[in-house]
Protein backbone atom coordinates (compact mmCIF):
# COMPACT_ATOMS: atom_id res chain seq x y z
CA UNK A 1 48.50 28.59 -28.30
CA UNK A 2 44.63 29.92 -29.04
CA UNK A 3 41.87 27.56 -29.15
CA UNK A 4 41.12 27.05 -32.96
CA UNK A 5 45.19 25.80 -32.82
CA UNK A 6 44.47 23.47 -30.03
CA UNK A 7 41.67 21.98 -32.05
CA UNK A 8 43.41 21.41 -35.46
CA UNK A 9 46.00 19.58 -33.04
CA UNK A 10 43.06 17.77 -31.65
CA UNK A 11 41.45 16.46 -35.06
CA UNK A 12 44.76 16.06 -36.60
CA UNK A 13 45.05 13.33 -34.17
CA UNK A 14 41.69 11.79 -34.10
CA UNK A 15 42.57 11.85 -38.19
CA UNK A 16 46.06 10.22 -37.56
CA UNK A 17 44.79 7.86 -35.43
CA UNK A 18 41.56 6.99 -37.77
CA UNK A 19 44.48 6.86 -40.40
CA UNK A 20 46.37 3.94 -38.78
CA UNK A 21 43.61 1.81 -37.94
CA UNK A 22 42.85 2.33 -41.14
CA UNK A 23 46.55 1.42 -42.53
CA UNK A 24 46.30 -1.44 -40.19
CA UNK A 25 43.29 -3.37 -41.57
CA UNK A 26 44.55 -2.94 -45.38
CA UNK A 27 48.32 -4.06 -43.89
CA UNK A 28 46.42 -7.14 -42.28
CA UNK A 29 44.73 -8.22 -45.60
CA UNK A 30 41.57 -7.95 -44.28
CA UNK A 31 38.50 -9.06 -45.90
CA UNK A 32 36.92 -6.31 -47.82
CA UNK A 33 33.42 -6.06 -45.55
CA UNK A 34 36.04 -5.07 -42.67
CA UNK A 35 37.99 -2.59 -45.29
CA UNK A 36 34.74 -0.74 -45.69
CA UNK A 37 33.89 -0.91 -42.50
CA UNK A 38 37.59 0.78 -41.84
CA UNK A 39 36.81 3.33 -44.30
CA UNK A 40 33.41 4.28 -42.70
CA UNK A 41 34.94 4.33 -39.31
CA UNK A 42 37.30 6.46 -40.44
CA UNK A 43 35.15 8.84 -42.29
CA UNK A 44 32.70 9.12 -39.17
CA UNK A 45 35.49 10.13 -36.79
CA UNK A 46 36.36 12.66 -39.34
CA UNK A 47 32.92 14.17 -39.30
CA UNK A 48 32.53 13.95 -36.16
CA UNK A 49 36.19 16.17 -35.27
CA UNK A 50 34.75 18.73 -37.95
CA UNK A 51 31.62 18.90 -35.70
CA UNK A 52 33.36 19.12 -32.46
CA UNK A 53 35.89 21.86 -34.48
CA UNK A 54 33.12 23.93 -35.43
CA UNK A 55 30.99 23.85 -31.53
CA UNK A 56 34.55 25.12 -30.67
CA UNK A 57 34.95 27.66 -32.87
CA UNK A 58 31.15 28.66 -32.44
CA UNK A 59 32.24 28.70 -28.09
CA UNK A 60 35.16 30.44 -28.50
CA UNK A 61 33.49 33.67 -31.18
CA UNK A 62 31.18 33.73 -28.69
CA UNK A 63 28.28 33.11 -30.98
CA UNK A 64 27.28 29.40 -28.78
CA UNK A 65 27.48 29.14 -24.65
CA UNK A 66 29.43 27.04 -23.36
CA UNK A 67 26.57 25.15 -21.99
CA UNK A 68 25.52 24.56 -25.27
CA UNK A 69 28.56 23.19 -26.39
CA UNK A 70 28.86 20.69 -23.38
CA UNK A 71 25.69 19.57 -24.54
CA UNK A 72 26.80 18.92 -27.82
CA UNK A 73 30.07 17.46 -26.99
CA UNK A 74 27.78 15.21 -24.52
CA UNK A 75 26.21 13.37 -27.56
CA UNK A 76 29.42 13.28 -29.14
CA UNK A 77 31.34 11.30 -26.46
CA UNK A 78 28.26 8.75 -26.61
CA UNK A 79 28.73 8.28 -30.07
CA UNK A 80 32.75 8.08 -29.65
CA UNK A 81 32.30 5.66 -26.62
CA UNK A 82 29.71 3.54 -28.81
CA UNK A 83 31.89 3.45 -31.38
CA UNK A 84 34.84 2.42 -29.59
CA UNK A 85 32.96 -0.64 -28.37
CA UNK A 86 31.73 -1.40 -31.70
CA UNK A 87 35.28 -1.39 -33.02
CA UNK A 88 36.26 -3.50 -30.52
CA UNK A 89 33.72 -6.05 -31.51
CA UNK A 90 34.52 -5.84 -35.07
CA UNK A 91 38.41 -6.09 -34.40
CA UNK A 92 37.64 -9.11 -31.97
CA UNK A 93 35.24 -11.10 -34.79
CA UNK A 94 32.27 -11.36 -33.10
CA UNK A 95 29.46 -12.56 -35.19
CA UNK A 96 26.51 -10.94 -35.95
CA UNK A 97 24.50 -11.55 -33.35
CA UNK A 98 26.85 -10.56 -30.99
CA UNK A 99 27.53 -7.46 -32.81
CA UNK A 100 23.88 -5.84 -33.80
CA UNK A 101 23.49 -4.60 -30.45
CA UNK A 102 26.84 -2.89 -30.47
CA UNK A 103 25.81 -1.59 -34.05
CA UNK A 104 22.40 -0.35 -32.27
CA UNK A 105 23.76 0.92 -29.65
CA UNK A 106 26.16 3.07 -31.78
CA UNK A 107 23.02 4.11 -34.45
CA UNK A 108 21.28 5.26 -31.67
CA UNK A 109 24.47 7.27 -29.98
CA UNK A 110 24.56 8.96 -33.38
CA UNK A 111 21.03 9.27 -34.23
CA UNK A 112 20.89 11.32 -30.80
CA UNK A 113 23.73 13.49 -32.08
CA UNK A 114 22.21 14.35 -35.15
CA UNK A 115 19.02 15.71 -33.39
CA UNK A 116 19.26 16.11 -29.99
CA UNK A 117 22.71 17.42 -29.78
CA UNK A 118 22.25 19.41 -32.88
CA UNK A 119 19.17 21.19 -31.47
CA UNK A 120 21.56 22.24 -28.35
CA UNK A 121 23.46 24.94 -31.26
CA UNK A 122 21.04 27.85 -31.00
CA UNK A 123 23.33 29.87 -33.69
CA UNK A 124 22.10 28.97 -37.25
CA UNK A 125 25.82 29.13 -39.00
CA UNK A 126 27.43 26.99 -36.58
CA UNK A 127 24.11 24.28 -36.52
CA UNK A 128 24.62 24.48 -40.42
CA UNK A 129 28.47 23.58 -40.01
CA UNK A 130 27.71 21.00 -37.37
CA UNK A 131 25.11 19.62 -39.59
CA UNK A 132 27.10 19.49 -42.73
CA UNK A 133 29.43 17.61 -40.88
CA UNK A 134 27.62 15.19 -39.81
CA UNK A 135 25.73 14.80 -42.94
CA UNK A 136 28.84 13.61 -44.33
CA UNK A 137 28.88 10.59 -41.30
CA UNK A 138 25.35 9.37 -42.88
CA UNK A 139 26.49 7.54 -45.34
CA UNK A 140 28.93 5.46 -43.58
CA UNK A 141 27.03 5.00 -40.39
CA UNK A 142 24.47 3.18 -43.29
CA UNK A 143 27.56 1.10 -44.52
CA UNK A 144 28.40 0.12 -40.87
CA UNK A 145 25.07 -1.10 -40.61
CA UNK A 146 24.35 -2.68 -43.82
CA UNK A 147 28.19 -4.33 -43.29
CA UNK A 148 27.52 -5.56 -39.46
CA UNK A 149 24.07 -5.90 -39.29
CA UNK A 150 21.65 -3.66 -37.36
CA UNK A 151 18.20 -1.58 -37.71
């Protein structure tokens, strides 16, 4: 199995999984500030696969080094372990106050990806991809916020 297969396999799942949490706040009835926040959670971890996808493909052309990419993918698990924990707070109904650090915490995880981890992708198509992607995160890491409270 070649790389680019192993990641399609590897953001199918993140998209599966994303998928049935997802399912599993709209099969709950839940209100609809946690429905959106579903939604953005879901769209993030999308953006953020399509990121990681396109370091990997960038790695594996040979157009990034694989130091570069760890460096990327370093930001990345901050924002995925943020995000976990921020999930966990939301699925647990902790109130705002309890939450806006969590939210922080997470905005500045991603915030960090965005610049700092982009900067690590010297090659200029695979920054624009990585970009891109995570341009398409923006919008829900602002509903997140709005939603939970945070900067």
């Amino acid at each position: 199995m070649n790389a680019r297969r192993k990641l399609r396999l590897t953001g199918s799942s993140i998209a599966c999984c994303a998928a049935l949490v997802l399912m599993s706040f709209y099969a709950a009835g839940c209100p609809k500030s946690t429905k959106s926040l579903a939604t953005a959670s879901d769209t993030i971890a999308h953006a953020l696969a399509n990121a990681q996808q396109a370091v990997a493909i960038g790695q594996s052309d040979g157009v990034i080094s694989a130091k570069d990419a760890a460096a990327f993918n370093e930001y990345a698990a901050k924002v995925a372990e943020a995000g976990l924990i921020l999930n966990q707070g939301i699925r647990a109904g902790e109130n705002a106050q309890t939450l806006s650090p969590k939210v922080n915490a997470f905005l500045d995880a991603f915030n960090a990806l965005n610049t700092q981890g982009l900067l690590a992708i010297k090659d200029p198509k695979v920054q624009l991809a990585v970009s891109t992607a995570l341009t398409g995160a923006e919008s829900a890491v602002a509903v997140i916020a709005a939603t939970v409270g945070g900067k």
